[in-house]
C-alpha atoms as a PDB file:
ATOM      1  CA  UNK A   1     -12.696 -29.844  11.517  1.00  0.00           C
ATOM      2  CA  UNK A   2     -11.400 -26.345  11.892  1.00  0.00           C
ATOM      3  CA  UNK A   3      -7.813 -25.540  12.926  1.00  0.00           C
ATOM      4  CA  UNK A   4      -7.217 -22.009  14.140  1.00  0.00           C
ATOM      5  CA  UNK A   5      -3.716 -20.486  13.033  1.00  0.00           C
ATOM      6  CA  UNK A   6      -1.871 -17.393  12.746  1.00  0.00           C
ATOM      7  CA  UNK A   7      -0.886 -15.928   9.508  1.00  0.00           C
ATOM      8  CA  UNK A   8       1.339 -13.114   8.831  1.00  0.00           C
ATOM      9  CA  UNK A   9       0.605 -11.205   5.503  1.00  0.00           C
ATOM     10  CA  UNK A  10       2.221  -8.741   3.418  1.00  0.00           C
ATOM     11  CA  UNK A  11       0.812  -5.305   3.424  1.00  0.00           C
ATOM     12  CA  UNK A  12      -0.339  -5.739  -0.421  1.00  0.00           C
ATOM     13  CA  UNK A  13      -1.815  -9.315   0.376  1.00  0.00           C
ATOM     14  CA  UNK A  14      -3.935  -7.983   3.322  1.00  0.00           C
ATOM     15  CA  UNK A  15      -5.273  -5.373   1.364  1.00  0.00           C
ATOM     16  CA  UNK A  16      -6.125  -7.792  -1.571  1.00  0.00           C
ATOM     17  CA  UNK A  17      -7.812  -9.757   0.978  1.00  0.00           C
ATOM     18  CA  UNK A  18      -9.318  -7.155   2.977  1.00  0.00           C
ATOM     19  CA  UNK A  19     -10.641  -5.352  -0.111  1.00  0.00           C
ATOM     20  CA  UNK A  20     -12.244  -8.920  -1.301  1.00  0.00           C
ATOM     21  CA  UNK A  21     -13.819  -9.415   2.061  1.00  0.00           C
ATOM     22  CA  UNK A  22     -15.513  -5.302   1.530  1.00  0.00           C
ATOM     23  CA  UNK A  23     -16.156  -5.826  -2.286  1.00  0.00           C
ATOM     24  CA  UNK A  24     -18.603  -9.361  -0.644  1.00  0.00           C
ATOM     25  CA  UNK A  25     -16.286 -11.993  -2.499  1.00  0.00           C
ATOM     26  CA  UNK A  26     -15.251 -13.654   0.633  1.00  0.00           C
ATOM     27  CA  UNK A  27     -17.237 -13.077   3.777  1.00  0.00           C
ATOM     28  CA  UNK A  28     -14.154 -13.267   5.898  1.00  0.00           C
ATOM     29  CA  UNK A  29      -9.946 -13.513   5.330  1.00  0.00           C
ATOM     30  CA  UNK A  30     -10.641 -17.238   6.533  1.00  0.00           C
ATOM     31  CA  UNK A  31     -12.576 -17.757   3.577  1.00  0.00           C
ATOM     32  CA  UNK A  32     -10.357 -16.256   1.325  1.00  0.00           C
ATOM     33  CA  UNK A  33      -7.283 -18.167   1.950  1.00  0.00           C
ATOM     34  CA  UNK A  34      -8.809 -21.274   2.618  1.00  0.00           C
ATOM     35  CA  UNK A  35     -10.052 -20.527  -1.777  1.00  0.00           C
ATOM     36  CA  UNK A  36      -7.261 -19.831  -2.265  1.00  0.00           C
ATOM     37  CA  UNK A  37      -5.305 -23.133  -0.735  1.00  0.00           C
ATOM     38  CA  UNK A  38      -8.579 -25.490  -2.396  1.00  0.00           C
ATOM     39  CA  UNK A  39      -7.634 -23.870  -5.386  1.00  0.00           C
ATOM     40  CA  UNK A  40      -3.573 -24.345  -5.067  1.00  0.00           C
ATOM     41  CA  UNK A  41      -4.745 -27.913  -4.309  1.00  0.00           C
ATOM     42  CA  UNK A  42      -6.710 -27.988  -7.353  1.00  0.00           C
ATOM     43  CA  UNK A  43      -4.100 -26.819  -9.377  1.00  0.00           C
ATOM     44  CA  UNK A  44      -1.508 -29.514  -7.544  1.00  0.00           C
ATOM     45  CA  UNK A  45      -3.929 -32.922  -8.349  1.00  0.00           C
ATOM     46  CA  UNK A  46      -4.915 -31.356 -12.425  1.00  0.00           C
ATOM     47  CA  UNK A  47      -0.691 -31.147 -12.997  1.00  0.00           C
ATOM     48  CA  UNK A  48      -0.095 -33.795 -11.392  1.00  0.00           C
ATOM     49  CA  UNK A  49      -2.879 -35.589 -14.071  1.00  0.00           C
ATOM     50  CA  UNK A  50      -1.208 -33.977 -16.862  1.00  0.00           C
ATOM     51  CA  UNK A  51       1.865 -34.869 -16.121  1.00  0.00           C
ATOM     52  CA  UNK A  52       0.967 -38.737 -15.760  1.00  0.00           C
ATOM     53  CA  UNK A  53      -1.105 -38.688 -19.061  1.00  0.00           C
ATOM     54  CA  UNK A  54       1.944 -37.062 -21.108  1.00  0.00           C
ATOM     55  CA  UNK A  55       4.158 -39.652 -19.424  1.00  0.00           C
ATOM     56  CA  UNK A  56       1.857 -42.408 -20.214  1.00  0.00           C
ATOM     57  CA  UNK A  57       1.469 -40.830 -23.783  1.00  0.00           C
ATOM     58  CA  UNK A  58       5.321 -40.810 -24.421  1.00  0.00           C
ATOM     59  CA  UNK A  59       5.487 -43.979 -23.450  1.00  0.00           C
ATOM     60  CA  UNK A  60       3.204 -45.622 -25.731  1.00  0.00           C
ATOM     61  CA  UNK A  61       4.826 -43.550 -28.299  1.00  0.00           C
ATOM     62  CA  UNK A  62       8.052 -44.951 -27.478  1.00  0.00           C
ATOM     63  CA  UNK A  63       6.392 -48.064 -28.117  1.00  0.00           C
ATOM     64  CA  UNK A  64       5.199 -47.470 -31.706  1.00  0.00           C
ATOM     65  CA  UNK A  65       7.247 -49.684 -34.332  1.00  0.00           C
ATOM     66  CA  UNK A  66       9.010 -47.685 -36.826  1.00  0.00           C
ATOM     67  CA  UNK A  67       6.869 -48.885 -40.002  1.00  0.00           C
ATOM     68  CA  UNK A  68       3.781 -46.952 -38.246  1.00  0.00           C
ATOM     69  CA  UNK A  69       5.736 -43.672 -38.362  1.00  0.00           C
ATOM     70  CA  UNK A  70       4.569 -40.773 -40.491  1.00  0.00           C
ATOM     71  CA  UNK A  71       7.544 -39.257 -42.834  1.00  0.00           C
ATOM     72  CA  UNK A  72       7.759 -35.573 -42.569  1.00  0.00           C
ATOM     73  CA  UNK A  73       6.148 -34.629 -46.179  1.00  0.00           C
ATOM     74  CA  UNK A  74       3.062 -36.085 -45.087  1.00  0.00           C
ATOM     75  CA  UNK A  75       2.980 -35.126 -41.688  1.00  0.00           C
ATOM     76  CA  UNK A  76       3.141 -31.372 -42.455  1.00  0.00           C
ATOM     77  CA  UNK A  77       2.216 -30.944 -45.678  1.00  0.00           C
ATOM     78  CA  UNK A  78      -1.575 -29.345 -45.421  1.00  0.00           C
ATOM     79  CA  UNK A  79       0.490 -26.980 -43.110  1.00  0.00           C
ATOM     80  CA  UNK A  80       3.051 -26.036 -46.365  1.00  0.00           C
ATOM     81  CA  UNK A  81       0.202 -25.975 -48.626  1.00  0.00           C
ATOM     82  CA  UNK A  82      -1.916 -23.468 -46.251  1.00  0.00           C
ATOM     83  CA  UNK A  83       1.140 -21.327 -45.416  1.00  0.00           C
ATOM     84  CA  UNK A  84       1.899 -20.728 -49.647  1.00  0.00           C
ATOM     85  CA  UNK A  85      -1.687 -19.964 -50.334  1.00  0.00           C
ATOM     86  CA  UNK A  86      -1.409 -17.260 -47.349  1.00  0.00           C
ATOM     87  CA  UNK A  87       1.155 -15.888 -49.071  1.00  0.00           C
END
């Protein structure tokens, strides 16, 4: 379904859009904001899916027992040893 509205621009975002709609990208301003609202809404659902997956990853981290920790030496030291042979 298609809802007609009003929309009040800037004077830089109608010539953005109006230069987009010459240059072919979008055949009409329509077009062009409704991209650019699918892609806001694209944007919207993949943070929202990052955000859940780093909560869900702290989590489980929070539920590691202490024994399965790694001790800093080990944890960084191919890092150390690749940093001194840089230098």
């Amino acid at each position: 379904m298609t809802v007609k509205t009003t929309l009040s621009f800037t004077d830089r975002h109608h010539h953005y859009v109006t230069n987009k709609v010459g240059q072919g990208v979008f055949a009409t301003q329509s077009a062009a904001v409704a991209a650019a609202l699918e892609q806001m809404m694209q944007d919207e659902e993949e943070r929202d899916l990052a955000l859940t997956c780093l909560a869900h990853e702290i989590r489980a981290r929070m539920e590691t027992p202490p024994a399965s920790f790694i001790d800093e030496e080990s944890a960084f030291s191919a890092a150390r040893r690749t940093i001194q042979a840089a230098l």
